[in-house]
Protein backbone atom coordinates (compact mmCIF):
# COMPACT_ATOMS: atom_id res chain seq x y z
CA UNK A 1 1.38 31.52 -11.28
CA UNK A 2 3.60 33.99 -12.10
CA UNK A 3 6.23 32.83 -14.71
CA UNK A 4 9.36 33.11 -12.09
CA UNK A 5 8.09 30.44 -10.11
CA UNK A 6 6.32 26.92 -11.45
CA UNK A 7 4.46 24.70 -9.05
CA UNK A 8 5.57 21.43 -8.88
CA UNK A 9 3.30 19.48 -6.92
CA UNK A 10 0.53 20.26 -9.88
CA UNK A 11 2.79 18.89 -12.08
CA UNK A 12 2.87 16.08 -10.12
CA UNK A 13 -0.76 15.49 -9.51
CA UNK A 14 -0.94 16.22 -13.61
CA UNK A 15 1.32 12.97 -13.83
CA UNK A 16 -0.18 10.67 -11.34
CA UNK A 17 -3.47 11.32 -13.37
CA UNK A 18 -2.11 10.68 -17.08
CA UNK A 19 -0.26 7.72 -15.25
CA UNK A 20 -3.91 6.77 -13.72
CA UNK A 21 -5.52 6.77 -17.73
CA UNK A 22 -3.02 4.98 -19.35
CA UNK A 23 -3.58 2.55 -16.96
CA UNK A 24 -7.35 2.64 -17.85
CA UNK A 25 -7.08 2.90 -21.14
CA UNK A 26 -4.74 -0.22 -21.42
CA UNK A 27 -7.43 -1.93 -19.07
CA UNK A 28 -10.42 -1.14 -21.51
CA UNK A 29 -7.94 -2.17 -24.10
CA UNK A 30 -7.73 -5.48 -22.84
CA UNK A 31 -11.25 -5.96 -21.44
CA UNK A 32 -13.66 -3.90 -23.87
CA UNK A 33 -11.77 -3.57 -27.23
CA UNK A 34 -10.73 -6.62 -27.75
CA UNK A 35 -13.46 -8.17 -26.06
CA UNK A 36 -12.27 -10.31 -23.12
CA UNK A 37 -14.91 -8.70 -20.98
CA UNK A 38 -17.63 -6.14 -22.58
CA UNK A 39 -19.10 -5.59 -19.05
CA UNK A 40 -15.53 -3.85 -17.36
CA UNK A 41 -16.37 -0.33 -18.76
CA UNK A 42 -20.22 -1.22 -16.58
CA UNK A 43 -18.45 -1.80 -13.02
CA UNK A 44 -19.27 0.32 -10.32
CA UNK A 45 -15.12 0.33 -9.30
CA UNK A 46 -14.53 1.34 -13.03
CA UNK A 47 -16.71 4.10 -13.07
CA UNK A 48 -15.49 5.56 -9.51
CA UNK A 49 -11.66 5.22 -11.28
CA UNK A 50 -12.49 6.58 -14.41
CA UNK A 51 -14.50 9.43 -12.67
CA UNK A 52 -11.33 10.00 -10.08
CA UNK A 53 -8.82 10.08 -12.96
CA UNK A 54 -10.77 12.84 -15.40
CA UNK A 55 -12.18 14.98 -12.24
CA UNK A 56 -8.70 15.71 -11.45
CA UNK A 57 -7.64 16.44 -15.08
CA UNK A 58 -10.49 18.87 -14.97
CA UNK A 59 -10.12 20.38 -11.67
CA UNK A 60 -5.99 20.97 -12.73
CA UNK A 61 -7.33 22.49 -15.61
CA UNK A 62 -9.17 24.85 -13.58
CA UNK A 63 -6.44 26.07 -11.29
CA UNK A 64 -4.49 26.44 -13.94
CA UNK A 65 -6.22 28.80 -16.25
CA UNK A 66 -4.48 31.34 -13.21
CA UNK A 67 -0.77 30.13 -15.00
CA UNK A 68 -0.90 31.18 -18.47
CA UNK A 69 -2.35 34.96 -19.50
CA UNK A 70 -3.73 33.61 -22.70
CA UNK A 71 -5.63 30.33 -21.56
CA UNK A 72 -7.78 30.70 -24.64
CA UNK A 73 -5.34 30.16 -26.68
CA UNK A 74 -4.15 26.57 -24.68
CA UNK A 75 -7.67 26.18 -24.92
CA UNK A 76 -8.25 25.92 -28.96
CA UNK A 77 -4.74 23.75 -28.99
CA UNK A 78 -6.63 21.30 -26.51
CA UNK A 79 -9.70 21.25 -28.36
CA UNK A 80 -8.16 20.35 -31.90
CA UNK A 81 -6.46 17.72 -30.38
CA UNK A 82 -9.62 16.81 -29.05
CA UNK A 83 -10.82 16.91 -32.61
CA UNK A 84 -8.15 15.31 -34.11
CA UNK A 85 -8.73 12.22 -32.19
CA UNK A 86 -12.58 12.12 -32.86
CA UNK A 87 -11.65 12.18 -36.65
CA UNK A 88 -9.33 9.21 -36.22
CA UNK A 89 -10.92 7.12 -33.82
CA UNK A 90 -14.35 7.95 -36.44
CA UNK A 91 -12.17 6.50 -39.61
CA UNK A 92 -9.96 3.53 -37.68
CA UNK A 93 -12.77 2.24 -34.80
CA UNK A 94 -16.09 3.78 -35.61
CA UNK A 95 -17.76 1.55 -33.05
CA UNK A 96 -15.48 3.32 -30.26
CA UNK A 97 -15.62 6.90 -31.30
CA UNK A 98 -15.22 9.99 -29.27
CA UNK A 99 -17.59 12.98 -30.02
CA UNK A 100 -17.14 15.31 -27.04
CA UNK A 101 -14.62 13.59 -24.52
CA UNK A 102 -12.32 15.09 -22.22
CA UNK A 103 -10.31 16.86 -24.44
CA UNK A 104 -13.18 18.50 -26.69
CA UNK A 105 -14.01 19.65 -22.70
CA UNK A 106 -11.21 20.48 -21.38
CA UNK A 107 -10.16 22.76 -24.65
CA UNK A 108 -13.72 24.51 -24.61
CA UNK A 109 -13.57 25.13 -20.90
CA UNK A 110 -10.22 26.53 -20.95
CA UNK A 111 -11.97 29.28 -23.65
CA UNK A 112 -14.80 30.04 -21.60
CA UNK A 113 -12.77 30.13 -18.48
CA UNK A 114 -10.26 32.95 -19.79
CA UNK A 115 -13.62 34.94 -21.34
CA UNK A 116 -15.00 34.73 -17.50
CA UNK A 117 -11.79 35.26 -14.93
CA UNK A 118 -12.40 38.97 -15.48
CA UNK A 119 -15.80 38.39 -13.81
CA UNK A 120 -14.96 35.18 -11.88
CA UNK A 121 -11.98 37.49 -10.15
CA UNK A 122 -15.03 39.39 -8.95
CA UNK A 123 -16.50 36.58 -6.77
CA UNK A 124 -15.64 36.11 -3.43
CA UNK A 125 -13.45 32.33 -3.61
CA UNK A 126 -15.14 30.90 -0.74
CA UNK A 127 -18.73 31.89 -1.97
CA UNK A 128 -17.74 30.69 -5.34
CA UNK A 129 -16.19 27.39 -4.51
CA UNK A 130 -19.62 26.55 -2.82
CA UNK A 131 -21.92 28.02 -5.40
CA UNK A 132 -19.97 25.93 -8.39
CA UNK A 133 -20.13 22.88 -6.54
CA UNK A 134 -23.37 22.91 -5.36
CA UNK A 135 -24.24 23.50 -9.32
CA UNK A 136 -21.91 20.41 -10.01
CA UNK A 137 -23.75 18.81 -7.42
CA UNK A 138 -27.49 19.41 -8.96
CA UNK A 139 -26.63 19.35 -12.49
CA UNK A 140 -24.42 16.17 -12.56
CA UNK A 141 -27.62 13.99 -13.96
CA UNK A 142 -28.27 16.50 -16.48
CA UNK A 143 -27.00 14.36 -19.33
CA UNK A 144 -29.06 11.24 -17.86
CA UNK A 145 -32.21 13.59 -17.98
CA UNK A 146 -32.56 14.98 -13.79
CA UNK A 147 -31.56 16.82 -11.98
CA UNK A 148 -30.52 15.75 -8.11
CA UNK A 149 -28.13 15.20 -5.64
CA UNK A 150 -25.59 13.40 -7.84
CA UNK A 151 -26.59 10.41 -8.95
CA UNK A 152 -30.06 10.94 -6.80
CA UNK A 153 -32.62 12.37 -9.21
CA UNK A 154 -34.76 14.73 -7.24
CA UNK A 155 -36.74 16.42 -10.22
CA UNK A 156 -36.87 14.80 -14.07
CA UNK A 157 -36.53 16.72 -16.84
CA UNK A 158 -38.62 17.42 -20.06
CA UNK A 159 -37.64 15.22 -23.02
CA UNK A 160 -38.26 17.75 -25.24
CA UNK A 161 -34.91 19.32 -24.21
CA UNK A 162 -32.62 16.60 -25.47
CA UNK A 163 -34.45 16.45 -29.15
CA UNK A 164 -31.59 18.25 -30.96
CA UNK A 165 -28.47 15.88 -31.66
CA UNK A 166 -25.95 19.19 -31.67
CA UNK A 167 -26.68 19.70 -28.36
CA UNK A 168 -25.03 16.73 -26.83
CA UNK A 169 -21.88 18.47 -26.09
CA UNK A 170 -24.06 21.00 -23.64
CA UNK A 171 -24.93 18.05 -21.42
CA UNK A 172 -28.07 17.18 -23.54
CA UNK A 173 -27.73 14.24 -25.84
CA UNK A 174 -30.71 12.98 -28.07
CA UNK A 175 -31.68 9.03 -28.69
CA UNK A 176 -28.97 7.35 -29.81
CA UNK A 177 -26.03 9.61 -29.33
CA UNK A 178 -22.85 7.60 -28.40
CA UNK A 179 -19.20 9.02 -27.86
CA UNK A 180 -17.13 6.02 -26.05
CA UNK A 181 -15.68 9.28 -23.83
CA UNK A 182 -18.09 12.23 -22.95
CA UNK A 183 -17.87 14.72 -21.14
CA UNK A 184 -20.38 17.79 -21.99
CA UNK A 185 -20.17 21.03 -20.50
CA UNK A 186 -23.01 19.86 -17.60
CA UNK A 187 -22.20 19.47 -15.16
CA UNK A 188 -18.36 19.44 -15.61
CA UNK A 189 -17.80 22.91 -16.56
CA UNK A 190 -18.73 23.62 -12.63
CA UNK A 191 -16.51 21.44 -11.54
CA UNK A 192 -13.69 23.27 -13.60
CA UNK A 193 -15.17 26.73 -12.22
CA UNK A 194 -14.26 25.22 -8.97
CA UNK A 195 -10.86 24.79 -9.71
CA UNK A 196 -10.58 27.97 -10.83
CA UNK A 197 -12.15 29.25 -7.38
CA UNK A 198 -9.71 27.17 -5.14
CA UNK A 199 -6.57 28.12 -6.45
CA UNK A 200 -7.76 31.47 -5.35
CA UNK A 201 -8.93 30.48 -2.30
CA UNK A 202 -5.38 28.89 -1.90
CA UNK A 203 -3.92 31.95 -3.03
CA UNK A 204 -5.46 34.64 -0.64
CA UNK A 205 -4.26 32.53 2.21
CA UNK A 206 -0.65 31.61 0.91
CA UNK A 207 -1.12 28.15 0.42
CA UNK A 208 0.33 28.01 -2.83
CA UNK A 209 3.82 27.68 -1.44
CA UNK A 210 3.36 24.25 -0.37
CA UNK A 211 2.98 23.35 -4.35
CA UNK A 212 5.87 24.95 -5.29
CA UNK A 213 8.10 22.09 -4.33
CA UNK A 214 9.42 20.14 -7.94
CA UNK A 215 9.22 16.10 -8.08
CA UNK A 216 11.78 15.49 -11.39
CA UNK A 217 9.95 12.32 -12.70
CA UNK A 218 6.47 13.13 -12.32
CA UNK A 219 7.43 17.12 -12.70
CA UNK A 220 8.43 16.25 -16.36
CA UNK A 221 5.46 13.86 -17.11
CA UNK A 222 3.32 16.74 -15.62
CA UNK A 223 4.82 19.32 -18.21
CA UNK A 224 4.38 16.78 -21.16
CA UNK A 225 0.59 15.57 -20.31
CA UNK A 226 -0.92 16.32 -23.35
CA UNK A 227 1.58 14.65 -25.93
CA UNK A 228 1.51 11.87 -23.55
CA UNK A 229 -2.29 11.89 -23.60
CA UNK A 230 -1.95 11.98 -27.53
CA UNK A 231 -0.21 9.35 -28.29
CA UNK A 232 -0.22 6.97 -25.27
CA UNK A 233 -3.21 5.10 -26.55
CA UNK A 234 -2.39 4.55 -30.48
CA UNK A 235 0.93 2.45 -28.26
CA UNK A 236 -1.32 0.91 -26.20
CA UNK A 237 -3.25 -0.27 -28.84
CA UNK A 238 -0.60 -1.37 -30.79
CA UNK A 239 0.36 -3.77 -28.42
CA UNK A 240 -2.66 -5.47 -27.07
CA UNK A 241 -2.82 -6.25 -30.77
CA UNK A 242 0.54 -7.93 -31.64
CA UNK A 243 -0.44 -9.14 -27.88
CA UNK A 244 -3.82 -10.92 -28.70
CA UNK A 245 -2.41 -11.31 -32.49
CA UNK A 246 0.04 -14.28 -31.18
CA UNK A 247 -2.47 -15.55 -28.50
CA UNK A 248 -3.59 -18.81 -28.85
């Protein structure tokens, strides 16, 4: 985007998506956190919703690396807020902690994306759209140990490769890792790369000036996602527990 002219739309989607995790997060909230029912976060609905809600923050994220010049720089911002909630939710609900969610991924894509457009501006968009997804595609069961067709496993792999607890935040995590949000960089850092492929694809054909349109409400949410995203759920929190606090 060039900085004369913002696209609104985004913002929008951006909004409907934060709007979409609050919900969620006041859900698990309700259900897992203060225990009315352990199995919600387990539902095959849940997952689907909590899958929609973050694949669209990342593929935003990706088409959007073509807005700012210094993306990297976005990028470390994200990723210390990323860190700043793992240190909190570590000290205040160690049982619910966060050691490479969406942030942590979102931030560290962001860097690597702005180290690759030189080279990713190479690629054809069409050929690259398909090549990243069909990578999302057969890596998405990385962190599960296969890879596959999604959530078909078409060829295991060794054990030996998710030994080292560091490397959970690749996509590889060793016995007993636990983060209450994760998101490594396999297979979702394809998924991003695809984002970053379709708003050129959009581009080249002049697409983008159907998302140029502004929505005020969910335009301004849009702008504001990530202090939104910050401190939505310490609210949340706050009242489910003056909620259940006064429930009989």
């Amino acid at each position: 985007m060039n900085e004369k002219r913002r696209y609104g739309v985004i913002d929008a989607i951006r909004a409907v998506a934060i709007l979409n995790m609050i919900a969620f997060h006041l859900c698990y909230d309700i259900f897992v956190v203060f225990g009315v029912w352990e199995g919600f976060y387990l539902a095959t609905p849940v997952v689907i919703w909590e899958r929609m809600i973050c694949s669209t923050f990342i593929l935003i994220s990706g088409v959007s690396l073509h807005f700012s010049r210094r993306g990297w720089k976005r990028g470390v911002l994200v990723f210390l807020c990323g860190m700043a909630v793992t240190l909190v939710m570590a000290l205040v609900m160690p049982e619910q902690a966060i050691w490479f969610g969406i942030l942590h991924f979102l931030g560290l894509a962001m860097i690597l994306g702005s180290l690759l457009k030189p080279a990713l501006d190479r690629l054809s968009s069409l050929w690259g759209m398909l090549v990243f997804f069909l990578l999302f595609m057969l890596s998405y069961g990385i962190p599960d140990g296969y890879l596959g067709l999604f959530s078909y496993s078409l060829v295991t792999l060794p054990r030996a490769l998710y030994q080292v607890p560091w490397l959970a935040f690749v996509g590889l995590p060793a016995a007993g890792f636990s983060s209450s949000d994760y998101f490594p960089l396999l297979p979702w850092i394809f998924l991003y790369l695809f984002g970053v492929m379709l708003w050129r694809f959009l581009l080249q054909r002049q697409y983008d000036r159907f998302f140029v349109r502004r929505i005020p409400v969910l335009g301004f949410i849009g702008k504001h996602s990530l202090l939104i995203y910050m401190v939505h759920q310490p609210i949340l929190y706050g009242i489910c527990y003056l909620i259940f606090l006064f429930l009989p």
